[in-house]
Protein backbone atom coordinates (compact mmCIF):
# COMPACT_ATOMS: atom_id res chain seq x y z
CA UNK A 1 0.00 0.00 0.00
CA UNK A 2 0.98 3.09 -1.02
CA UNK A 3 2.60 5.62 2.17
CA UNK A 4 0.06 8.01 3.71
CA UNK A 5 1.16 11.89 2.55
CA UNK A 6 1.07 14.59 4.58
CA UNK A 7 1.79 17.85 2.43
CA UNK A 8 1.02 21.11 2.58
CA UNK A 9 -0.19 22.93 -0.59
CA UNK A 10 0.37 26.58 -2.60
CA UNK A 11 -0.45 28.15 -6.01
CA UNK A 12 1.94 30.09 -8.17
CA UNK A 13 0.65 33.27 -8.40
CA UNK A 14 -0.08 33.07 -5.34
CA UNK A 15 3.67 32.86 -4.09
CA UNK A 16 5.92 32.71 -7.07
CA UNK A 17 6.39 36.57 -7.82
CA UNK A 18 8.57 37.58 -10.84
CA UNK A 19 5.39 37.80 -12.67
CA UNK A 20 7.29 39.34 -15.69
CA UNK A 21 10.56 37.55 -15.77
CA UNK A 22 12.48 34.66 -17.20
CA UNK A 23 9.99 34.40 -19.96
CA UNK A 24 6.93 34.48 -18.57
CA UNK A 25 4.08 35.43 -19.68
CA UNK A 26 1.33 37.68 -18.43
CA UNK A 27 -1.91 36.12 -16.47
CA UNK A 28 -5.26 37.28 -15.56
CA UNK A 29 -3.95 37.65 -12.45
CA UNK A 30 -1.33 39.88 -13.11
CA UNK A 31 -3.86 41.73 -15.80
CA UNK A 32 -6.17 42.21 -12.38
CA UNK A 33 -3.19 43.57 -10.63
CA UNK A 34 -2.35 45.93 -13.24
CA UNK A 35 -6.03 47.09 -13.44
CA UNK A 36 -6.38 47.75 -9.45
CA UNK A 37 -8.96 45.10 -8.95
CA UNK A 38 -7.14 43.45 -5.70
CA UNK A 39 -8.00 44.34 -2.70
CA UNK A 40 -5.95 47.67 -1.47
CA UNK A 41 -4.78 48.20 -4.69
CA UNK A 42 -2.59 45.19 -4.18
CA UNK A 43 -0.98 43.18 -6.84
CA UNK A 44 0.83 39.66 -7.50
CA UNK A 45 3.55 40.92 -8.84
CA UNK A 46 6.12 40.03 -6.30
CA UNK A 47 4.13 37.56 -3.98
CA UNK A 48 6.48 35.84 -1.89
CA UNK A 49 9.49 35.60 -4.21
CA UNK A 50 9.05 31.89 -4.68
CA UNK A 51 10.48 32.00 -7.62
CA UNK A 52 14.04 33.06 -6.61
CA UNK A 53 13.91 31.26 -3.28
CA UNK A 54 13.14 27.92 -4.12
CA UNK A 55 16.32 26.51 -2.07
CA UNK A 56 15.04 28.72 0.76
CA UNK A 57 11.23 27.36 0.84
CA UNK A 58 12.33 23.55 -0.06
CA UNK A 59 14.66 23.60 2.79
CA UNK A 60 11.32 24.89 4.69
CA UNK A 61 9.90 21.84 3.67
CA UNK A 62 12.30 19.46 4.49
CA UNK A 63 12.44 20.74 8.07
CA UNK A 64 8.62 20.81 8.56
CA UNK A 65 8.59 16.65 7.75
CA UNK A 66 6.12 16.66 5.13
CA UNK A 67 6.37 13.69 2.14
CA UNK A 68 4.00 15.60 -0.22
CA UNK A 69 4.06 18.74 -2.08
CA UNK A 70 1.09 20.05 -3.83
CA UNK A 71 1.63 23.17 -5.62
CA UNK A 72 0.67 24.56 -9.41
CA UNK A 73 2.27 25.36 -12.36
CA UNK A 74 1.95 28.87 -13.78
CA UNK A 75 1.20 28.18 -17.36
CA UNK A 76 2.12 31.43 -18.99
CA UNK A 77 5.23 30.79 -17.41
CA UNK A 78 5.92 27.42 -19.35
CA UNK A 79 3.49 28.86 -22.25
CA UNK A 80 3.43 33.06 -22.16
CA UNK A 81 0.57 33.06 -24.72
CA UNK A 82 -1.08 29.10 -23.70
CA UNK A 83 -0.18 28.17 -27.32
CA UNK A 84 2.87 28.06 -29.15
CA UNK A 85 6.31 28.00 -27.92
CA UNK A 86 7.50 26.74 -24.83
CA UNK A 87 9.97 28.89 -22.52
CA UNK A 88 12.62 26.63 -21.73
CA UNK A 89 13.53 28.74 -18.61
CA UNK A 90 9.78 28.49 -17.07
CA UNK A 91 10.54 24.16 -17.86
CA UNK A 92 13.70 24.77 -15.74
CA UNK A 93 12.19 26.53 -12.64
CA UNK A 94 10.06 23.46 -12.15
CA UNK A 95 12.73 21.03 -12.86
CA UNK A 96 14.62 22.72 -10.38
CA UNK A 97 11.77 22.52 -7.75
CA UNK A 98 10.60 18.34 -9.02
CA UNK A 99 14.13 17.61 -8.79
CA UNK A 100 14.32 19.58 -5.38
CA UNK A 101 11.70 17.61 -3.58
CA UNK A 102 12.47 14.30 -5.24
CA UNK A 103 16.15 14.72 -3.91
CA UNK A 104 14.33 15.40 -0.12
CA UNK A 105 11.80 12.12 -0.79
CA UNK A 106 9.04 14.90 -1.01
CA UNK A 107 6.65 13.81 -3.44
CA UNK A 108 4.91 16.31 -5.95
CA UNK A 109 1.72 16.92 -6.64
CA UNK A 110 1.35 19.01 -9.71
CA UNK A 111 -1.66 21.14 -10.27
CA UNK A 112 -1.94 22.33 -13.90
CA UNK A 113 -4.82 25.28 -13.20
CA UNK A 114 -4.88 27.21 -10.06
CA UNK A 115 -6.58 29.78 -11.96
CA UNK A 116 -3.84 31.78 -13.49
CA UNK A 117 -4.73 31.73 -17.50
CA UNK A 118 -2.93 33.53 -19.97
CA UNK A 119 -3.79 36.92 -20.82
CA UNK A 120 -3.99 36.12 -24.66
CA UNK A 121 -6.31 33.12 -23.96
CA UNK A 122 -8.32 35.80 -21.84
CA UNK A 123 -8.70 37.74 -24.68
CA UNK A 124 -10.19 35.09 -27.05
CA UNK A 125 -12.91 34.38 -24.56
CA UNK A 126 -11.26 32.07 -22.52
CA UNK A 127 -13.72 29.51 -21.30
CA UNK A 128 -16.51 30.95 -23.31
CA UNK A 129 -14.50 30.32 -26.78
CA UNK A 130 -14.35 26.26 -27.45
CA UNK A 131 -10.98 26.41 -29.12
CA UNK A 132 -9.25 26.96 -25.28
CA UNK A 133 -9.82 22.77 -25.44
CA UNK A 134 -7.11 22.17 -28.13
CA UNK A 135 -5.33 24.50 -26.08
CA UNK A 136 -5.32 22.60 -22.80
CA UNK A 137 -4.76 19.29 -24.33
CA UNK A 138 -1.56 21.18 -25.62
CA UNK A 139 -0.62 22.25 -22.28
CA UNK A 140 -1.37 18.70 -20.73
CA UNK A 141 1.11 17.44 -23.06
CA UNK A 142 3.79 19.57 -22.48
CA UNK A 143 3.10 19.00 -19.04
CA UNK A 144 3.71 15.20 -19.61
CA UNK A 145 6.49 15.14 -21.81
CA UNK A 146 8.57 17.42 -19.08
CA UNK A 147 7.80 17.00 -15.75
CA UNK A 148 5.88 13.07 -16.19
CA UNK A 149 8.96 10.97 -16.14
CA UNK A 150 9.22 11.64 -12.15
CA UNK A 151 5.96 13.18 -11.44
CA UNK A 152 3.42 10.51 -10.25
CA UNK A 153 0.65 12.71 -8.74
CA UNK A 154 -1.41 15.40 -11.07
CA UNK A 155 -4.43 17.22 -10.70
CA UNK A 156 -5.76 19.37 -14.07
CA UNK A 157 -8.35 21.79 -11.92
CA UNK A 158 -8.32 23.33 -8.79
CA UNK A 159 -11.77 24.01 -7.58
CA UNK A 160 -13.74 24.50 -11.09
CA UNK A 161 -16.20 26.22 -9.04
CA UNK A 162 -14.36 29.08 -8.47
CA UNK A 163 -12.97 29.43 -11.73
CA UNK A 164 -16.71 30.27 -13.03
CA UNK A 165 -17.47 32.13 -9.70
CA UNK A 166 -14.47 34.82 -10.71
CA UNK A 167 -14.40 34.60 -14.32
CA UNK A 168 -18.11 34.84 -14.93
CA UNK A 169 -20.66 34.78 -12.58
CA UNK A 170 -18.87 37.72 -10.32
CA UNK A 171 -16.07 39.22 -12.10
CA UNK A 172 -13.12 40.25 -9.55
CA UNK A 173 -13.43 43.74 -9.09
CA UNK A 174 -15.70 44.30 -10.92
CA UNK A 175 -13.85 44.52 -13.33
CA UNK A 176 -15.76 42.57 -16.43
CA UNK A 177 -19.39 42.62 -17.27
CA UNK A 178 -21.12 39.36 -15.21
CA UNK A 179 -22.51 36.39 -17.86
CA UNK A 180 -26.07 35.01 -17.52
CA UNK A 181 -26.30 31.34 -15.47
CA UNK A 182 -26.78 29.85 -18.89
CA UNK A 183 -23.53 31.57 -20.62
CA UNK A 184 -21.60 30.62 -17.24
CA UNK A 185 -22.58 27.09 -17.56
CA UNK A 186 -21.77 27.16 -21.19
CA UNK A 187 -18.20 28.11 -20.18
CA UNK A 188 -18.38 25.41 -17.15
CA UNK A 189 -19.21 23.08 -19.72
CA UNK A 190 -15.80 23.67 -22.08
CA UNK A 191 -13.84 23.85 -18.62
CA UNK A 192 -14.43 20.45 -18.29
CA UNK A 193 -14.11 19.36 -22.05
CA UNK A 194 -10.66 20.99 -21.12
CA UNK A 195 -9.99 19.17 -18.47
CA UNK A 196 -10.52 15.79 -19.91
CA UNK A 197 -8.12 16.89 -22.74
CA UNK A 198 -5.25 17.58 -20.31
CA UNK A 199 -6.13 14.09 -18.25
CA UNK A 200 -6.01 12.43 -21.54
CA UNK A 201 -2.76 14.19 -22.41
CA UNK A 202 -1.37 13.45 -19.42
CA UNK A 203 -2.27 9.89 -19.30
CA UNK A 204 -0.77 9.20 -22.59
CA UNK A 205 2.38 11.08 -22.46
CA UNK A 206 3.61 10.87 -19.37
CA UNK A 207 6.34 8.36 -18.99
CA UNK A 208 5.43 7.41 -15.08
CA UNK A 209 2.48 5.39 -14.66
CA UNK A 210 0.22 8.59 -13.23
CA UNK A 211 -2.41 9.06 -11.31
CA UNK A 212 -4.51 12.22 -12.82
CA UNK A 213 -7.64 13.32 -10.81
CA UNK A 214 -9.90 16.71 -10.04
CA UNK A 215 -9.60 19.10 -6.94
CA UNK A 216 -12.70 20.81 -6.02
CA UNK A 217 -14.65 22.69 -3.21
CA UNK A 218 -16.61 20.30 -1.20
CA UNK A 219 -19.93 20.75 0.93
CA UNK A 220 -20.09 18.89 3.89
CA UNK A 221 -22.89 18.07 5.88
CA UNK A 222 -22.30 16.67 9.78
CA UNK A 223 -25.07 14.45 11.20
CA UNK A 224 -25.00 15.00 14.77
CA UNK A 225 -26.50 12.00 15.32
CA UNK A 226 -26.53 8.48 13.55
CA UNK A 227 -29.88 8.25 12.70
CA UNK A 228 -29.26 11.99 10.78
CA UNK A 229 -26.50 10.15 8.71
CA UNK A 230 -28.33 8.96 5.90
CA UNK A 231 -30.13 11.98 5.01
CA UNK A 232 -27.34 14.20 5.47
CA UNK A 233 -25.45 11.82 2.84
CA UNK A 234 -28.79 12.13 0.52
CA UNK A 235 -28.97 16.47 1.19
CA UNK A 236 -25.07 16.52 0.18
CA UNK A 237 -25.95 15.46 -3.41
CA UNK A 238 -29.37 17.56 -3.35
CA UNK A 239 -29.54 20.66 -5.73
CA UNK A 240 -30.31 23.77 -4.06
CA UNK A 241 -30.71 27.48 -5.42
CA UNK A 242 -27.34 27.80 -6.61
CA UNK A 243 -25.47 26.74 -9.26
CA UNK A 244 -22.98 25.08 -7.92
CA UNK A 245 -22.96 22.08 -5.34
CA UNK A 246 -21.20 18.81 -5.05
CA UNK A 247 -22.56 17.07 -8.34
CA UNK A 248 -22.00 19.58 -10.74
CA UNK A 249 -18.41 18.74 -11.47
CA UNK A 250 -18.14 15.59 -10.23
CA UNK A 251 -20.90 13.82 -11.69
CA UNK A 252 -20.02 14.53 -15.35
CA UNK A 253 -16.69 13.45 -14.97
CA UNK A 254 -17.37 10.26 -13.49
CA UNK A 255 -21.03 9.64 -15.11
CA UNK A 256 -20.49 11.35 -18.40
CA UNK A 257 -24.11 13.06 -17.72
CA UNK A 258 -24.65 16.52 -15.56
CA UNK A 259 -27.18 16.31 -12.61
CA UNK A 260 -30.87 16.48 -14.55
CA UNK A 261 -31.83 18.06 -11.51
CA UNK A 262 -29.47 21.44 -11.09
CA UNK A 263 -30.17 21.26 -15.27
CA UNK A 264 -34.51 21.79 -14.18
CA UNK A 265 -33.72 23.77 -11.53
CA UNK A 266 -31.68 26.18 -13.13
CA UNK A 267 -33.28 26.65 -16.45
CA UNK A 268 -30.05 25.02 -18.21
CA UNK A 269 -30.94 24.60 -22.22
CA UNK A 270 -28.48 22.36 -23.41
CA UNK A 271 -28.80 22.11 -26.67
CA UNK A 272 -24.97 23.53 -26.85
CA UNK A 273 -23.53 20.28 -26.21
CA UNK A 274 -22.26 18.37 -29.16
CA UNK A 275 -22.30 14.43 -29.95
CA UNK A 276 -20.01 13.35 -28.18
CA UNK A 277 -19.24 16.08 -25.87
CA UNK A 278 -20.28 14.21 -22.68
CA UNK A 279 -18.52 10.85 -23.11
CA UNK A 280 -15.64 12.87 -23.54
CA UNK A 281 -15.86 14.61 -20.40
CA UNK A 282 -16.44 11.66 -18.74
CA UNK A 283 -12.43 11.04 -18.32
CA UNK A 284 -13.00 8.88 -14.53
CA UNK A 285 -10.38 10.85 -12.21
CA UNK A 286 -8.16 8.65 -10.49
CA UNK A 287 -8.71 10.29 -7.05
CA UNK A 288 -10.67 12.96 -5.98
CA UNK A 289 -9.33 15.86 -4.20
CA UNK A 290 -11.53 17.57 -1.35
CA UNK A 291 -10.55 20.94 -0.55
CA UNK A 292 -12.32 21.05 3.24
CA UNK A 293 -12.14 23.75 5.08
CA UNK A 294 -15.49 23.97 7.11
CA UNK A 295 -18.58 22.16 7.64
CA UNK A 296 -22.33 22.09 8.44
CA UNK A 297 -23.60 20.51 11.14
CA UNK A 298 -27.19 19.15 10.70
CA UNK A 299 -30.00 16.98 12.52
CA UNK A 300 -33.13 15.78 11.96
CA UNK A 301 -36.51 17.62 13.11
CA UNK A 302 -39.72 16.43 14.26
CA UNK A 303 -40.66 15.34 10.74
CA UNK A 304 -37.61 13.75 9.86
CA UNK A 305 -36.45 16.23 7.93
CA UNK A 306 -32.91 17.66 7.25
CA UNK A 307 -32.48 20.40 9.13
CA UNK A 308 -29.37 23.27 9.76
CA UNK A 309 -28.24 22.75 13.29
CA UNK A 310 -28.21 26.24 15.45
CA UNK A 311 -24.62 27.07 16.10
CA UNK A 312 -23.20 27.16 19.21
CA UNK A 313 -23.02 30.35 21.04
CA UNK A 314 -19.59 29.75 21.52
CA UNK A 315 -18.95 29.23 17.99
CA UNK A 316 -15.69 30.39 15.98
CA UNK A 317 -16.77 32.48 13.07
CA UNK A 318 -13.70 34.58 11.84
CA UNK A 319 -13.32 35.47 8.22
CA UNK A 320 -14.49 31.96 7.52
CA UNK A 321 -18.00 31.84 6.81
CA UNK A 322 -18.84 28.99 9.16
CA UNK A 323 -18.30 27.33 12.78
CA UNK A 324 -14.67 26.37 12.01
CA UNK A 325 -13.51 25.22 15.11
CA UNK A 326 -16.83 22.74 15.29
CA UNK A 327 -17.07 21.29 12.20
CA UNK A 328 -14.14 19.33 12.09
CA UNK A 329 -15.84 16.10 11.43
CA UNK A 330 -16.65 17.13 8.10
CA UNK A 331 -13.28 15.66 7.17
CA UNK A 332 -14.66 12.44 8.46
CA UNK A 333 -17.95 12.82 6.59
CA UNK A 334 -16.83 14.94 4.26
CA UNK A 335 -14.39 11.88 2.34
CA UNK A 336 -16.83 9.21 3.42
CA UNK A 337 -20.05 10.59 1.46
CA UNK A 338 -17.51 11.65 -1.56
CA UNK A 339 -15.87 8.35 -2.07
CA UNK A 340 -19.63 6.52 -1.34
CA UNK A 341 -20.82 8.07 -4.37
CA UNK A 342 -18.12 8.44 -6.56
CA UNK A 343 -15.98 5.03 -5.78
CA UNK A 344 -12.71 6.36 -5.87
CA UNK A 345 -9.68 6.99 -3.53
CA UNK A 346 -9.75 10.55 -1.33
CA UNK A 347 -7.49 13.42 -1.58
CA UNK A 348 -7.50 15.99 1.44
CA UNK A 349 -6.00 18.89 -0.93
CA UNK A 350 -7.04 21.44 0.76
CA UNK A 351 -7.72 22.03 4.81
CA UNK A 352 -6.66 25.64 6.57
CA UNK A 353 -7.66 28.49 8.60
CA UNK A 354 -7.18 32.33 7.98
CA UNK A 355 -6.35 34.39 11.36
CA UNK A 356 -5.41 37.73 12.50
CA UNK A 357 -2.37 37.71 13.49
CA UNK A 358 1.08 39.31 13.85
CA UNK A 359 4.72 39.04 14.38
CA UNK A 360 6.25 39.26 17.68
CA UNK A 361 9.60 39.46 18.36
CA UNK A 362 10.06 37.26 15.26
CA UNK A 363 7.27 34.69 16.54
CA UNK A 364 3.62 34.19 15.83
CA UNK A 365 1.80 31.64 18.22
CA UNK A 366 -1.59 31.04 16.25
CA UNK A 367 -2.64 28.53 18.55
CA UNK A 368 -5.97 28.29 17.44
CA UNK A 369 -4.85 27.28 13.67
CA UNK A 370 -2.70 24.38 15.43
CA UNK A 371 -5.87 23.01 17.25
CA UNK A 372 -7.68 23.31 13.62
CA UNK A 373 -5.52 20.94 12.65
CA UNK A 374 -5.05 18.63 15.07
CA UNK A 375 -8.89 18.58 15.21
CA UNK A 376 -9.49 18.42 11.90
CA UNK A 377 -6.55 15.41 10.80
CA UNK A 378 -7.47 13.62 13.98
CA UNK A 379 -11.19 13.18 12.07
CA UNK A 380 -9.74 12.40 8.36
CA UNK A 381 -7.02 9.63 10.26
CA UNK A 382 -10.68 8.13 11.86
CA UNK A 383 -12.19 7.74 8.68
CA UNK A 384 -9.22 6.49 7.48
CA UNK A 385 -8.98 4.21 10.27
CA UNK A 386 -12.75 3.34 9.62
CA UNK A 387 -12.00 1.65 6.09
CA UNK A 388 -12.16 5.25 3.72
CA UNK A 389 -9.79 5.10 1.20
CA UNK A 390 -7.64 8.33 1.88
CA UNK A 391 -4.49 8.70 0.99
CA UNK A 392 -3.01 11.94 1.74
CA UNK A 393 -3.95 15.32 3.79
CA UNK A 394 -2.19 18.85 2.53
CA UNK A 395 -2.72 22.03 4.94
CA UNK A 396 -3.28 25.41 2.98
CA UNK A 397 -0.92 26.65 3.20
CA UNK A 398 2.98 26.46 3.52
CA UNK A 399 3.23 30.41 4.11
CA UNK A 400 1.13 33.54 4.01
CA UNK A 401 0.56 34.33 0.35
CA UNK A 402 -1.46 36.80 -2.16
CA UNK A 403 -4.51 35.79 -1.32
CA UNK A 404 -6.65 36.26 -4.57
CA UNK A 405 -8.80 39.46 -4.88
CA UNK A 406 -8.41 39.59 -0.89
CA UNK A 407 -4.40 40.41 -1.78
CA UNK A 408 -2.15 40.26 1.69
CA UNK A 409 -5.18 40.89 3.73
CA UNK A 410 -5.61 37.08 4.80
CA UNK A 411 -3.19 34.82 6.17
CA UNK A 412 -3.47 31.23 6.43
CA UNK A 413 0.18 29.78 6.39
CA UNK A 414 1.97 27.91 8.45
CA UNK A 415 4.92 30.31 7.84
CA UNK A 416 4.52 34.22 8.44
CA UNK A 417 5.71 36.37 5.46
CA UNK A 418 7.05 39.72 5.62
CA UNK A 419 5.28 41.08 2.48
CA UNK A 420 7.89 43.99 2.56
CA UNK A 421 11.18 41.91 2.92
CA UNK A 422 10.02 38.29 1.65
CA UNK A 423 11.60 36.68 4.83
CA UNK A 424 9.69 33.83 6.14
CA UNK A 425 9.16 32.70 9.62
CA UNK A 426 7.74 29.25 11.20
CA UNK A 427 4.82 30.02 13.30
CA UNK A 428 3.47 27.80 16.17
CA UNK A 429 1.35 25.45 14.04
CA UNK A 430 4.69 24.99 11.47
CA UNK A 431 6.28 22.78 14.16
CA UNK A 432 3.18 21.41 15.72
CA UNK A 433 1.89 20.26 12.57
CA UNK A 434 5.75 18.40 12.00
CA UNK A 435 5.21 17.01 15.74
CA UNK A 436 1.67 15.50 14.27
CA UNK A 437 3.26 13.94 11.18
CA UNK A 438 5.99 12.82 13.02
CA UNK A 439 3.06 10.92 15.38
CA UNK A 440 0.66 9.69 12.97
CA UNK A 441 3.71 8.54 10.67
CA UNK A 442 4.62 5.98 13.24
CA UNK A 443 1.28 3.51 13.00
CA UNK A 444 -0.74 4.70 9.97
């Protein structure tokens, strides 16, 4: 059986700065920066200098213990327009970093798309123009013919959902006119055509025998009792007002067919997709990968309905949008529910915490993100332990990074970044989280 991995995970543009040198390209993130759409007026532009400390952070994670490394690959960096030439210089960053981990027995996980798409592609429609598909399958290939002779371990998406949320539905910023449900869905619909054409790429060119699966956003419902438990697994695959939930990605990929009822309920036409389209798209991930960062706790009322459970009134709120520090079971239910439906082995890509916090005399003791994640790996090791097939657990994130539109505002990483300087310092949970692996690595 394969070893358990405990990793911690980042995105390029979210830490790899030099946004404009050694051949790269320009990406919509970097556009968004330009355009004063971030947060603060913000921008990506230097991020955490990744890109010229990659000694620095792989020596951060060979003291933190971890055997995994998720991170992305900025693809205008490899490909500045997403067609055409390749920039041999962006191939030999990530050999640098692949051959960096390998040398420290850290394996990689390589994520294709963490949302940074070149600017050109932007400009002929991106998602919303079919021809991005030949692109991707492109990209997957050059992906595979460089990096798949020692990487093992790829993902094509990270969290689809989001991709649509930003790009169409609510436009960071601002900046760009919002589409219609039916024109996002449209471009949700050639996002995954495009990411069966990378899986396919990668699957035949790669030279290791790889495993290529799908990272999304996952709901999770908690029954707080037993008797709640098979209702809350039913509500987690019910449609509600929105257009997203936990079938709307998965379920083509793994059924060729999208959920009839978020189609109904959302006044889908699809007489857009092709012959063929949808067997296509049906490309069977290898894994799945959860990103879990909160969940709901439910129970059953008088009429044995599903039912929102009240939070506590000492619940833990912060920026999170949920009881965080009380919903750690969803990475026991969370996994269990996924791989019931879907059949497949479980990913933890995601699980973190953003906090307030500060440096103090060159420390930061966030205490309350280390008992996040003792809490919430203590639950995903149970349902290991309980027969679900998971195989690894990443934290987001290794260090404080450009958060998105939120810029430097929100920090979740187990290393404190000076923004100003670049230097990086361990917090609390950095060598807590190291004690944990160093724990669970001994029996699981």
């Amino acid at each position: 059986m394969d070893k358990f991995l405990f990793g911690v995970a980042t995105s390029a543009t979210q830490i790899e700065g030099a946004y404009n040198k050694g051949g790269k390209g320009l990406s919509i993130w970097d556009e968004f920066s330009r355009k004063g759409l971030i947060q603060n007026g913000m921008t990506c532009f230097k991020a955490c200098d990744s890109y010229n400390k990659v000694q620095e952070d792989l020596d951060l994670l060979k003291e933190l213990g971890v055997n995994s490394y998720r991170f992305s690959i900025s693809w205008p960096r490899i490909q500045p327009d997403g067609f055409g030439s390749v920039n041999k210089e962006g191939i030999d960053y990530y050999n640098k970093l692949i051959d960096g981990l390998i040398e420290r027995n850290i394996k990689p996980m390589v994520t294709l798309f963490h949302w940074d798409m070149p600017v050109k592609l932007f400009e002929d429609g991106g998602f919303s123009n079919r021809e991005i598909v030949e692109r991707f399958e492109e990209y997957g290939k050059i992906v595979a013919e460089n990096f798949g002779d020692r990487v093992e371990l790829f993902s094509v998406m990270n969290e689809a959902e989001a991709v649509i949320d930003f790009m169409c539905l609510r436009p960071v910023g601002n900046g760009y006119a919002a589409m219609s449900k039916q024109q996002a869905f449209e471009c949700l619909h050639n996002l995954l055509l495009c990411n069966a054409a990378a899986t396919y790429s990668l699957r035949k060119y790669s030279k290791c025998k790889v495993k290529v699966g799908m990272v999304n956003t996952t709901r999770t419902l908690i029954p707080n009792e037993a008797k709640a438990e098979a209702a809350a697994y039913k509500a987690m695959f019910t449609c509600g007002d929105e257009l997203f939930g936990n079938t709307t990605f998965w379920d083509p990929v793994f059924f060729g067919k999208y959920d009839e009822r978020l189609v109904e309920k959302q006044n889908i036409d699809l007489s857009f997709v092709k012959d063929g389209d949808m067997e296509y798209i049906k490309c069977i991930p290898d894994f799945l990968g959860l990103n879990i960062y909160i969940g709901t706790n439910v129970e059953l009322n008088a009429l044995g309905e599903i039912v929102f459970s009240k939070p506590s009134p000492n619940a833990t709120f912060g920026d999170m949008s949920g009881d965080y520090m009380n919903t750690a079971k969803a990475m026991y239910y969370g996994p269990k529910f996924m791989q019931k439906r879907y059949g497949k082995p479980v990913y933890v890509t995601e699980n973190g915490c953003s906090l307030s916090e500060c440096l103090i005399d060159g420390k930061v003791e966030d205490q309350i993100r280390t008992e996040y994640i003792r809490r919430y790996l203590a639950e995903l090791i149970k349902a290991k332990c309980d027969g679900v097939d998971v195989r690894g657990y990443y934290v987001w994130t290794l260090m404080d990074n450009f958060e998105w539109s939120s810029g430097f505002t929100r920090r979740f990483g187990l290393v404190y970044v000076d923004f100003e300087t670049c230097k990086r310092y361990p917090k609390n949970s950095f060598y807590q989280y190291k004690n944990l692996i160093g724990e669970y690595q001994n029996w699981i």
